[in-house]
Protein backbone atom coordinates (compact mmCIF):
# COMPACT_ATOMS: atom_id res chain seq x y z
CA UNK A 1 -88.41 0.89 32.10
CA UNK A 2 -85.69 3.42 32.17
CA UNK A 3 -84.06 1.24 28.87
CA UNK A 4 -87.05 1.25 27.25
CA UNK A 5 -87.87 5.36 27.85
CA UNK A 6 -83.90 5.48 26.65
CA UNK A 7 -84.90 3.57 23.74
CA UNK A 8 -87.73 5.25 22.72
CA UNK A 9 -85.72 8.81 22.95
CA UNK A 10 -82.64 7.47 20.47
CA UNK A 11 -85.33 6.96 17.98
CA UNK A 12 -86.92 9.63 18.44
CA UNK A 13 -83.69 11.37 17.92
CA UNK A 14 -82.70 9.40 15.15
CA UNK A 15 -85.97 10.12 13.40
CA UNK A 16 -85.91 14.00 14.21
CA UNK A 17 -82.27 14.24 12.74
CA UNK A 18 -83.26 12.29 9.88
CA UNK A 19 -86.56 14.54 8.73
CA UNK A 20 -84.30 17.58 9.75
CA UNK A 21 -81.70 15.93 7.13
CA UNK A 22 -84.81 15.45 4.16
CA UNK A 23 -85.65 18.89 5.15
CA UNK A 24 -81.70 20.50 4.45
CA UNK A 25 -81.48 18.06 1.36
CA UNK A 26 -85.13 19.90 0.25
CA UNK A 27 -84.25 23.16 0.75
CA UNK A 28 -80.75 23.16 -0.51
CA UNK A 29 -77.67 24.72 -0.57
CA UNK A 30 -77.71 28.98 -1.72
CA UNK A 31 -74.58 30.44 -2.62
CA UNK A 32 -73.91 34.09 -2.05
CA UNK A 33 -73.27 35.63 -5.04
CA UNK A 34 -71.67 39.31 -5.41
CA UNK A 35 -70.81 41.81 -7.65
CA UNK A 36 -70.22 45.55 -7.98
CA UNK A 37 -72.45 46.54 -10.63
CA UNK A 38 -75.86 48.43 -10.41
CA UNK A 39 -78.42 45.50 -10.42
CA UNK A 40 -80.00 47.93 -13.52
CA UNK A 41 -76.60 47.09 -15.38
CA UNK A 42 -75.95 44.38 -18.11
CA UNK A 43 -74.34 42.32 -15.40
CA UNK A 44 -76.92 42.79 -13.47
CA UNK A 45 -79.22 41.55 -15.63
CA UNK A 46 -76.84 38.57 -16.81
CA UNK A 47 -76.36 36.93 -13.56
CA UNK A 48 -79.90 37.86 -12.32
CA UNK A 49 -81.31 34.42 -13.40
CA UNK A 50 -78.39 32.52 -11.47
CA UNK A 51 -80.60 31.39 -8.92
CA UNK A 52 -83.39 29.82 -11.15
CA UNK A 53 -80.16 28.09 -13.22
CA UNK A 54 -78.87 26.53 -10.24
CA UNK A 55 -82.00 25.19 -9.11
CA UNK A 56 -82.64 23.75 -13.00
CA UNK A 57 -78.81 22.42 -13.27
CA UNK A 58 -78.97 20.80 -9.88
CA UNK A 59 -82.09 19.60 -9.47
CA UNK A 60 -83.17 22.00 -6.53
CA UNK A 61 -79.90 21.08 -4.40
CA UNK A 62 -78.69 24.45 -5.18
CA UNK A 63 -79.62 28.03 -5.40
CA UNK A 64 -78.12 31.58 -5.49
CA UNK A 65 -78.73 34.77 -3.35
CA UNK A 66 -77.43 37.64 -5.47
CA UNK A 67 -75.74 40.72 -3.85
CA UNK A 68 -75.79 43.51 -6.57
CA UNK A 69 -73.06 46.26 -5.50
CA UNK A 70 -74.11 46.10 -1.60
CA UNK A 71 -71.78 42.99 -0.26
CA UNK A 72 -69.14 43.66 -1.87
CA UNK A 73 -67.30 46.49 -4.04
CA UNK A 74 -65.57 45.36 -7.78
CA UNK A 75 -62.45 45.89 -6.11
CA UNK A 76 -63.47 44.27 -2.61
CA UNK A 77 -64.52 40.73 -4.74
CA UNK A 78 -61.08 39.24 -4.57
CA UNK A 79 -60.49 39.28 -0.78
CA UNK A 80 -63.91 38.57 -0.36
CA UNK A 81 -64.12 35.48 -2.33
CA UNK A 82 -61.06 34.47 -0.85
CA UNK A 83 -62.39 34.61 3.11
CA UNK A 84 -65.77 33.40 2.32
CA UNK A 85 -67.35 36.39 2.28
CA UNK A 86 -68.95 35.25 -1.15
CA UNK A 87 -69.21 32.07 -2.53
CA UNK A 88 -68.92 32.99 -6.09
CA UNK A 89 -68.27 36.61 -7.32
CA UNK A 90 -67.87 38.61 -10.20
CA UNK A 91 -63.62 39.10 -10.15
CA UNK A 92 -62.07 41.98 -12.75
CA UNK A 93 -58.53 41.27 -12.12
CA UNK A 94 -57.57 44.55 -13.84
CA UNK A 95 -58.96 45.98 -10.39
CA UNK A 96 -56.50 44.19 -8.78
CA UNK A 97 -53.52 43.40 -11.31
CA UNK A 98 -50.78 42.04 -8.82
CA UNK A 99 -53.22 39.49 -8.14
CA UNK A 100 -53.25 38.25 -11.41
CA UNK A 101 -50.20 39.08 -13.52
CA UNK A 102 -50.66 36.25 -15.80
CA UNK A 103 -54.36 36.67 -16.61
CA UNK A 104 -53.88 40.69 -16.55
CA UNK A 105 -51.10 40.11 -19.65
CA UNK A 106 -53.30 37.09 -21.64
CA UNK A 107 -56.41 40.23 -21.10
CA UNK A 108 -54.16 43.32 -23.23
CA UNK A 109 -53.80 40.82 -25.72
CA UNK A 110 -57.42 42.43 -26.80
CA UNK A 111 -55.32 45.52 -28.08
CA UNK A 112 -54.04 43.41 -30.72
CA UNK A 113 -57.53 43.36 -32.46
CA UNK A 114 -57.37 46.49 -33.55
CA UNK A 115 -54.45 46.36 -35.36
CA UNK A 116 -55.91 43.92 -37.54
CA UNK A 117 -59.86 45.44 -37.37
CA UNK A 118 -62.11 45.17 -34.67
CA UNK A 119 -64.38 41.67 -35.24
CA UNK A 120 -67.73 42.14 -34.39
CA UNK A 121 -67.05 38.89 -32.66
CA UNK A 122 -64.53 39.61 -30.83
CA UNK A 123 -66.37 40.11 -27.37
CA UNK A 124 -67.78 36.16 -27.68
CA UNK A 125 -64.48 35.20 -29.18
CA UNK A 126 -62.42 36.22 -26.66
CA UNK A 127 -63.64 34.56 -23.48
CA UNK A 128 -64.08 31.73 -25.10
CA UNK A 129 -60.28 31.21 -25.82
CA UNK A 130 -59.38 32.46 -22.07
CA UNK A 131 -61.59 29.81 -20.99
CA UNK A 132 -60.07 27.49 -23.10
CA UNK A 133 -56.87 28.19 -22.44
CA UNK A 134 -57.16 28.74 -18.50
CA UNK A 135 -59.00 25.27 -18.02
CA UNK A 136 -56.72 23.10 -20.30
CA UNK A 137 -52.87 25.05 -20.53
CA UNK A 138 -52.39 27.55 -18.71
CA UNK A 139 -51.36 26.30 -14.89
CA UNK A 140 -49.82 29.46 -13.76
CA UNK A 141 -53.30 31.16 -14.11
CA UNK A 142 -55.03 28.32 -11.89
CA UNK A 143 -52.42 28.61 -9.14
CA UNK A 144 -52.97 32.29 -9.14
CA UNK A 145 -56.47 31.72 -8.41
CA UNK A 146 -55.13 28.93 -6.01
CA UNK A 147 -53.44 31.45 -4.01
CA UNK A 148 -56.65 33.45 -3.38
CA UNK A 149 -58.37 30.74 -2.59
CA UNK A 150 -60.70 30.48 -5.99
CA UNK A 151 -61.63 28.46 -8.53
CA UNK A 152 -61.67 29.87 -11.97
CA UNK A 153 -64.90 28.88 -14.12
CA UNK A 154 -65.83 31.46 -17.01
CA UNK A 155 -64.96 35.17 -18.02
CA UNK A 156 -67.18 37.37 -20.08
CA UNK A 157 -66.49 40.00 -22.81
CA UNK A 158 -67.26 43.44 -23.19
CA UNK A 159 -68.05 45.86 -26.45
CA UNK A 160 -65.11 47.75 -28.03
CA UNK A 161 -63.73 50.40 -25.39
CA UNK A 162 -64.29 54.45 -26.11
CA UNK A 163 -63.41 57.86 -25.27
CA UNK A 164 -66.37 59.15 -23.04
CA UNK A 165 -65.29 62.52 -22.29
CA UNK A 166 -66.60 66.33 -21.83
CA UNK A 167 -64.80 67.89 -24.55
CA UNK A 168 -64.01 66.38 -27.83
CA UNK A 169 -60.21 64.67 -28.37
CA UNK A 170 -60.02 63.77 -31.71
CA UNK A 171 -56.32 64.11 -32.12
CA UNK A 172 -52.96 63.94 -30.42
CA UNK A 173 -52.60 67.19 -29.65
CA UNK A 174 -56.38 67.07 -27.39
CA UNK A 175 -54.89 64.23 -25.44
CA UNK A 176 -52.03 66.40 -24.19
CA UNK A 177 -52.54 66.96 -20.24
CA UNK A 178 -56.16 65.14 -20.85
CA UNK A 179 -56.82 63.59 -17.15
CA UNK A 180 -58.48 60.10 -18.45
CA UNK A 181 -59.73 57.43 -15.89
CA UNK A 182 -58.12 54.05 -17.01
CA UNK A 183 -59.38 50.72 -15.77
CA UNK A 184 -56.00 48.84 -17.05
CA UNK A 185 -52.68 48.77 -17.42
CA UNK A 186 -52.94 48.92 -20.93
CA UNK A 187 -54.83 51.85 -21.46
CA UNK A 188 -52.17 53.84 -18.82
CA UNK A 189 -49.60 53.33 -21.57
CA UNK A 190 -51.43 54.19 -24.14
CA UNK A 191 -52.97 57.56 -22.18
CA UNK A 192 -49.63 58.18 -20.93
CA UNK A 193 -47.94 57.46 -24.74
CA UNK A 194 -50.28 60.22 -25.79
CA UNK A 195 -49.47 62.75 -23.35
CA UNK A 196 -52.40 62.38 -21.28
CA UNK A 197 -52.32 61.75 -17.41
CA UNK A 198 -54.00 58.26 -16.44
CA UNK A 199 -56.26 58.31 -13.05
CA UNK A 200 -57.18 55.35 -11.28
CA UNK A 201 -60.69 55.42 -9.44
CA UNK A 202 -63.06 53.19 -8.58
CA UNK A 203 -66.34 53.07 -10.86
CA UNK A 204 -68.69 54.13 -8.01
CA UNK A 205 -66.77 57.41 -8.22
CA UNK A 206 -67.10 58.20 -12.16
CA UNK A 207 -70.55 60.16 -12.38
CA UNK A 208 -69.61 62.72 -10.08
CA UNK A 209 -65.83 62.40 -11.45
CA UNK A 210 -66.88 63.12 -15.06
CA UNK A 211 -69.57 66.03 -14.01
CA UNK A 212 -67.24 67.76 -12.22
CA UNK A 213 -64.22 68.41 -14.04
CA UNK A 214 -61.73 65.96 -12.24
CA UNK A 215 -61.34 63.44 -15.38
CA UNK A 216 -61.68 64.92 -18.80
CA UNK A 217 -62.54 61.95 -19.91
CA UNK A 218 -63.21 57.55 -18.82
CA UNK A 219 -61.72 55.09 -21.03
CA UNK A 220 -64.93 52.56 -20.91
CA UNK A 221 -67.64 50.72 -23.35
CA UNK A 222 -70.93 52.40 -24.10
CA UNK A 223 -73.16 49.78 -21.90
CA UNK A 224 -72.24 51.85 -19.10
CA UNK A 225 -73.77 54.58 -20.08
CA UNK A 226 -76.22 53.17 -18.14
CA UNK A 227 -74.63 50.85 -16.46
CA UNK A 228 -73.00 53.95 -14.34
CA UNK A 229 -75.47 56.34 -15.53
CA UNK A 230 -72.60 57.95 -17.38
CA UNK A 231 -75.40 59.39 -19.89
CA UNK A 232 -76.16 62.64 -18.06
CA UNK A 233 -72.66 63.53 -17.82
CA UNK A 234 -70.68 62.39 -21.54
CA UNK A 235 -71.19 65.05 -24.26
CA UNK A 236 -68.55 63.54 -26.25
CA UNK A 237 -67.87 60.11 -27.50
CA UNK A 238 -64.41 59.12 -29.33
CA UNK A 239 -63.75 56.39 -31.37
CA UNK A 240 -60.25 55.45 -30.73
CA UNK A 241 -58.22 52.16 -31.09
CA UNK A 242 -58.43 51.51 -27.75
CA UNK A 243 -59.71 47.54 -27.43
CA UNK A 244 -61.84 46.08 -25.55
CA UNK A 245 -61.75 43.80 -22.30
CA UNK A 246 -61.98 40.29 -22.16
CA UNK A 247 -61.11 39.25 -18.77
CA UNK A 248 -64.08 39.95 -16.14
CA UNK A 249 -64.54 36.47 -14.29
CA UNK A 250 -67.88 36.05 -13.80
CA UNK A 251 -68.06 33.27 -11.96
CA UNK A 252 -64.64 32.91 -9.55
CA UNK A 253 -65.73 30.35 -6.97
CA UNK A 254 -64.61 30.32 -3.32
CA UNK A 255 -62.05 26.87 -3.42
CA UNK A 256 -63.55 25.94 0.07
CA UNK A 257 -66.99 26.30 -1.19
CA UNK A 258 -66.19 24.61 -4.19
CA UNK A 259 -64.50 21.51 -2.50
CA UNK A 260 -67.75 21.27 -0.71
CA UNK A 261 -69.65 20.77 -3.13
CA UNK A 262 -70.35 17.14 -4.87
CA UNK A 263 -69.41 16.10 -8.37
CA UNK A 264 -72.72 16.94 -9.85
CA UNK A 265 -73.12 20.11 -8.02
CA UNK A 266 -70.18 21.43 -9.20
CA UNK A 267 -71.48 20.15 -12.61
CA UNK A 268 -74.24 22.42 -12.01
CA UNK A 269 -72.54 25.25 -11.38
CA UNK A 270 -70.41 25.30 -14.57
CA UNK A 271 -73.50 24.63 -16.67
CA UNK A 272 -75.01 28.15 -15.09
CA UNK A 273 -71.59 29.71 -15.27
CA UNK A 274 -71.63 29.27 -19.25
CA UNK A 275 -74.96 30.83 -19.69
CA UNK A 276 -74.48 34.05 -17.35
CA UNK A 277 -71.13 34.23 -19.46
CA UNK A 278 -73.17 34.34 -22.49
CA UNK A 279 -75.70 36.43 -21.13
CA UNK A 280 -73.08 38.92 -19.84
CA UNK A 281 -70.91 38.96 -23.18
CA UNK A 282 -74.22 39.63 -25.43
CA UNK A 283 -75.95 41.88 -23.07
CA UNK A 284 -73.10 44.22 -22.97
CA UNK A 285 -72.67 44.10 -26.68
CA UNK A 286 -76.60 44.76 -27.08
CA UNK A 287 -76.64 47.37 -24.53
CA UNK A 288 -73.54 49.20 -25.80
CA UNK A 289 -75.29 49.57 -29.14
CA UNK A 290 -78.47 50.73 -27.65
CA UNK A 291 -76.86 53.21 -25.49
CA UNK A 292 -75.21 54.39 -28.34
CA UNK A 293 -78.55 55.35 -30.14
CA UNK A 294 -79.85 56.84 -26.85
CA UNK A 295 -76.54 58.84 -26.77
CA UNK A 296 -76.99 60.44 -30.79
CA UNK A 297 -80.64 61.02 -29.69
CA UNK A 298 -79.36 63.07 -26.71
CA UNK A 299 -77.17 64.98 -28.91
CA UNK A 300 -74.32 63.31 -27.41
CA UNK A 301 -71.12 63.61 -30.15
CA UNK A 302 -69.91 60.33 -31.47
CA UNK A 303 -67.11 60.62 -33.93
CA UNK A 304 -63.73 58.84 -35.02
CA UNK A 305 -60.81 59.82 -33.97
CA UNK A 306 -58.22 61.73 -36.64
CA UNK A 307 -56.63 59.38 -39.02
CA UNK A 308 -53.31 61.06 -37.34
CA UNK A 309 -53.68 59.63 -33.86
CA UNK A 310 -55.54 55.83 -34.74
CA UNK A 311 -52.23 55.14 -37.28
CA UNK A 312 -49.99 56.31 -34.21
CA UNK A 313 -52.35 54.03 -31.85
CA UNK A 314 -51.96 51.23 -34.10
CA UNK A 315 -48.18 51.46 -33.90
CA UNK A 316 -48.15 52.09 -30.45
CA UNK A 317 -50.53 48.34 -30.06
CA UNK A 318 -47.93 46.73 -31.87
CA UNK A 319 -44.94 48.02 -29.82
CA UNK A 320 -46.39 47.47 -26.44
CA UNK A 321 -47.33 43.71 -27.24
CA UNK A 322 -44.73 43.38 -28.17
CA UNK A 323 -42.80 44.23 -25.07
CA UNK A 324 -45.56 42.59 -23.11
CA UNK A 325 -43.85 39.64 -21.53
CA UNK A 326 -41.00 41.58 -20.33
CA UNK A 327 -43.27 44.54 -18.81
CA UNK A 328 -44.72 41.96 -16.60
CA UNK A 329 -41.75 39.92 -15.81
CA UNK A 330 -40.37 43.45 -14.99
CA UNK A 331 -43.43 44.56 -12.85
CA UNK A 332 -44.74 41.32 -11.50
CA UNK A 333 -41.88 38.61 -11.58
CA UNK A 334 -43.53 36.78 -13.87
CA UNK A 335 -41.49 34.12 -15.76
CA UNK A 336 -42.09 32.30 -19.24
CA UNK A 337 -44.12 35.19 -20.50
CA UNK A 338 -42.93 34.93 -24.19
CA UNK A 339 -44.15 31.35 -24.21
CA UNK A 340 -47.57 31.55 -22.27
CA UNK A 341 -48.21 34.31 -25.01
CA UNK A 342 -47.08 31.98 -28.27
CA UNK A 343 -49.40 29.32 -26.77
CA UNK A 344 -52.41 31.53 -26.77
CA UNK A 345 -52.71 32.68 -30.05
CA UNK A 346 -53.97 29.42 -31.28
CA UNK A 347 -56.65 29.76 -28.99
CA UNK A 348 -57.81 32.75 -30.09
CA UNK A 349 -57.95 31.94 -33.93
CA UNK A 350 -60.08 28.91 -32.57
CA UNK A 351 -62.78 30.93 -30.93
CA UNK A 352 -62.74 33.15 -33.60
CA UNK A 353 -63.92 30.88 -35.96
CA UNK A 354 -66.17 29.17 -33.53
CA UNK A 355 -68.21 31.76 -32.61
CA UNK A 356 -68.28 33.39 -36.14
CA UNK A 357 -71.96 34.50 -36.69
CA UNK A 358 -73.27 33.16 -33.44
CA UNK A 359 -76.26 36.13 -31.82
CA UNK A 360 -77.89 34.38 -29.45
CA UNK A 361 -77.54 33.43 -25.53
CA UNK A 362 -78.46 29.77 -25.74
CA UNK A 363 -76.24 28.91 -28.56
CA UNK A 364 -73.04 30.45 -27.39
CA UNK A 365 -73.91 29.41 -24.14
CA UNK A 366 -74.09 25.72 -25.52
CA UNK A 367 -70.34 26.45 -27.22
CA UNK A 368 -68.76 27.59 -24.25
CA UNK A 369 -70.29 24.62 -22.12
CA UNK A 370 -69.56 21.85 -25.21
CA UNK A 371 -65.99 23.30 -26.23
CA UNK A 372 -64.96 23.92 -22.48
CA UNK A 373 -66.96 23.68 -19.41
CA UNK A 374 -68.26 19.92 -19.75
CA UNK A 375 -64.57 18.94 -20.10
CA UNK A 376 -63.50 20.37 -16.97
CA UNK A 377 -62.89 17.59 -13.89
CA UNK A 378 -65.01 18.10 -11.43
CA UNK A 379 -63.69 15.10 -9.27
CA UNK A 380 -60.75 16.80 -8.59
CA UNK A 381 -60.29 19.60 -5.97
């Protein structure tokens, strides 16, 4: 009797752990995701949908819970991808540039666009290529994600950066002593080649920043003029040659998360990565030209900078690329610089062309997942 009761209780067990396994396999697997934007922002907005993607790509064995600015800070993202904190996380390595010295130097290469005319492509174009080229030849980038314990899937681009400021500085002479907030190494040089005195702060702090009098002015793209609610608090908008960024990872997976998951859920999670990517490049670009209406209608003025200071900012582009390699092999350590550079460039007249004329979500989505993201192996760790 007491073999049979003992029987009876293994299959009850057995049966238990089995619906409690249909029931796990049902409900799925939700990934934290975090970022430091305003859920309002164009980020916001992009990755919003992540959870319904997930649950599309993977056929309900995954799903998203999105933290917008509460879990984590833009410059918290790193370290908290890399202890679990997050499972996947919006990374701007220009936050945290010792992290990433040789993303950070393939990122100023943006500069370089100016020199040569801003494309109106430019913000698809150029995640595309760092995609491209982080995925398929570029190993020093993956071990630097290695080392923080991430896995690289997309970036996303931005509109061309501005002068958002109280006071107009249209010429050389306005920049001198001008305190500007800089979000890059880049954009210290040229601030600091101008006469001006860079500031680092975080974004949370720019509003008040701005209104107040400590910055004269943010280096920054017009989508967040709402994004950070910068409207109330710009009068004055320059047009400079100041680039644009191309290097905000939009999708930086925890590796331990991402070795958990299978083949096809991985899969999955590339597939959604290339259309918040999309969504976040062409929602910034859309937003940035809205906000710029808003900004006219406010009485906000937008002008270009004197013809004196963009040939001088031209000059100074080509200089510093110039000197890039050795800046960060100074700086960071970095070796091969020179070489990582002379690879890229290919990849960038590639994605130039490919995304020439392309305005909408799904197909640029579709190009980064055809040219790129199906290509990747997802059987290896």
């Amino acid at each position: 009797m007491k073999h049979m009761r003992m029987g009876r209780w293994c299959l009850m067990t057995a049966a238990t752990l089995a619906l409690v396994s249909v029931s796990l396999v049902a409900q799925g697997q939700t990934l934290r995701y975090a970022h430091g934007w305003p859920a309002q922002s164009a980020v916001g907005e992009a990755v919003e949908v992540l959870p319904e993607l997930l649950d599309s790509y993977s056929d309900g064995r995954l799903s998203a819970r999105v933290f917008a600015g509460s879990l984590l800070s833009m410059t918290e993202v790193p370290d908290g991808l890399r202890d679990g904190l997050a499972d996947v996380g919006f990374v701007v390595p220009a936050f945290t540039p010792s992290s990433y010295p040789y993303v950070n130097m393939l990122t100023e290469l943006t500069m370089l666009y100016e020199v040569f005319g801003a494309e109106d492509n430019m913000a698809a174009a150029f995640p595309g290529a760092l995609m491209d080229f982080i995925h398929n030849d570029c190993e020093a980038c993956r071990e630097e994600f290695h080392a923080l314990n991430q896995v690289f899937t997309v970036s996303a681009g931005a509109p061309r950066y501005m002068l958002m400021c109280r006071d107009p500085k249209l010429t050389e002479e306005d920049l001198q002593g001008a305190r500007i907030r800089v979000a890059g190494s880049q954009w210290t040089r040229w601030v600091e080649h101008f006469g001006g005195r860079s500031v680092a702060m975080p974004a949370s702090e720019l509003y008040e920043a701005l209104g107040q009098g400590v910055v004269d002015c943010i280096i920054t793209n017009a989508a967040e003029l709402s994004g950070l609610a910068l409207m109330d608090v710009v009068r004055h908008i320059t047009l400079a040659p100041l680039g644009t960024y191309g290097g905000g990872l939009l999708a930086n997976v925890n590796r331990d998360t991402w070795q958990a998951l299978s083949a096809d859920d991985r899969r999955a999670l590339l597939r959604a990565a290339a259309m918040i990517s999309a969504r976040g490049t062409l929602f910034y670009v859309r937003q940035a030209e809205r906000n710029l209406e808003t900004a006219r209608e406010r009485g906000i003025t937008i002008q270009e900078a004197a013809d004196s200071l963009t040939e001088r900012a031209h000059a100074f582009i080509r200089e510093d690329i110039d000197g890039l390699p050795a800046q960060y092999e100074s700086q960071y350590g970095i070796s091969g610089g020179d070489e990582l550079v002379e690879r890229f460039w290919p990849y960038l007249e590639k994605w130039t062309e490919l995304v020439d004329g392309v305005d909408s979500v799904d197909a640029l989505a579709d190009i980064y997942w055809n040219e790129v993201l199906s290509q990747v192996d997802v059987e290896q760790p």
